[in-house]
Protein backbone atom coordinates (compact mmCIF):
# COMPACT_ATOMS: atom_id res chain seq x y z
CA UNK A 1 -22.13 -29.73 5.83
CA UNK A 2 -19.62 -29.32 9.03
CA UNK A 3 -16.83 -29.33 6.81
CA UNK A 4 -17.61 -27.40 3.85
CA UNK A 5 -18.36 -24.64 6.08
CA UNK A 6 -14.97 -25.16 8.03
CA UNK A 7 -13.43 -25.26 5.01
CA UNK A 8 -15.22 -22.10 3.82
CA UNK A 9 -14.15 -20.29 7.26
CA UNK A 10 -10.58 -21.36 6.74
CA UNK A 11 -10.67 -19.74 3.30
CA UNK A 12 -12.00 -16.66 4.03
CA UNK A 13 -9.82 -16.41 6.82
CA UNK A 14 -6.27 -16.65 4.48
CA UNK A 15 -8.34 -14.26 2.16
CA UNK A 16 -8.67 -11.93 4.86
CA UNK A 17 -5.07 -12.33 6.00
CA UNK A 18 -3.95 -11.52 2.82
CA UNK A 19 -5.66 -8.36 2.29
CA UNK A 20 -4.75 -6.97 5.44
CA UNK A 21 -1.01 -7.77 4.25
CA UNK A 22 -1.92 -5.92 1.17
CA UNK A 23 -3.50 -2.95 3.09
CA UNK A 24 -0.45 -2.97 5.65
CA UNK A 25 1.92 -2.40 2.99
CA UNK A 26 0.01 0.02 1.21
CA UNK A 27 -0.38 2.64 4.42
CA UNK A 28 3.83 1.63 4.99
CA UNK A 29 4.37 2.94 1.16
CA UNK A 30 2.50 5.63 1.51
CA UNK A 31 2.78 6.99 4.64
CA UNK A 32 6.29 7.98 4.27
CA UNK A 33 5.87 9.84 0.93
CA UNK A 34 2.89 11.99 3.09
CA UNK A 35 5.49 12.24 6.04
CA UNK A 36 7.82 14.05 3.61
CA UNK A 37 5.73 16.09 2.07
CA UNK A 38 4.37 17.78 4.71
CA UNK A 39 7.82 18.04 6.47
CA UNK A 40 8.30 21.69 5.62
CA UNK A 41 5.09 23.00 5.58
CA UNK A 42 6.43 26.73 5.29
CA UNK A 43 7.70 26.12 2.36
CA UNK A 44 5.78 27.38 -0.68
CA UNK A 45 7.23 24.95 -2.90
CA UNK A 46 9.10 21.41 -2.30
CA UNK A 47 12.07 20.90 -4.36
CA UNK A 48 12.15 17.45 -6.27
CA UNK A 49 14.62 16.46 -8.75
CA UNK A 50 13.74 13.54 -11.33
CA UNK A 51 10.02 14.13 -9.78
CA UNK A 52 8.17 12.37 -13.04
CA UNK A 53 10.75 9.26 -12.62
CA UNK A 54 10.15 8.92 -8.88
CA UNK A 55 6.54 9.16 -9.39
CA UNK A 56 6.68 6.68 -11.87
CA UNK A 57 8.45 4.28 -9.39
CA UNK A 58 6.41 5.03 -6.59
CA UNK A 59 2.96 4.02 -9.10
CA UNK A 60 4.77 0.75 -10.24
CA UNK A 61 5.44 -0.52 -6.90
CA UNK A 62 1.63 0.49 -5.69
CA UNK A 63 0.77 -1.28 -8.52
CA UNK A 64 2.56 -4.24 -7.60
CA UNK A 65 0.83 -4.58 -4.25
CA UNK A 66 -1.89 -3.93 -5.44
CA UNK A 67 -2.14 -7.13 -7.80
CA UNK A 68 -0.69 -9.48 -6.08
């Protein structure tokens, strides 16, 4: 009984590690993109060349935390 619930605590405790690696790299990916974004905020537009493409990049590699 002693040990299944150590073992159970140790489990839950690498599950828990992991997602906060998960969530840690999420706000690093994503804070950066809202850092830029809001850099000029008098601007009434933000000029982005290949915008769809780097979108499309920046979803893929969410994605990828996200599954793992």
């Amino acid at each position: 009984s002693y040990q299944d619930a150590e073992k159970k605590v140790e489990e839950t405790s690498v599950a828990a590690q992991a997602t906060q690696e998960k969530v840690d790299k999420l706000y690093n990916a994503i804070l950066p993109l809202l850092n830029n974004l809001k850099a000029n905020p008098e601007k009434e537009y933000i000029l982005w060349p290949k915008r769809l493409e780097k979108i499309e990049q920046f979803e893929t590699y969410l994605n990828g935390i996200y599954t793992k």
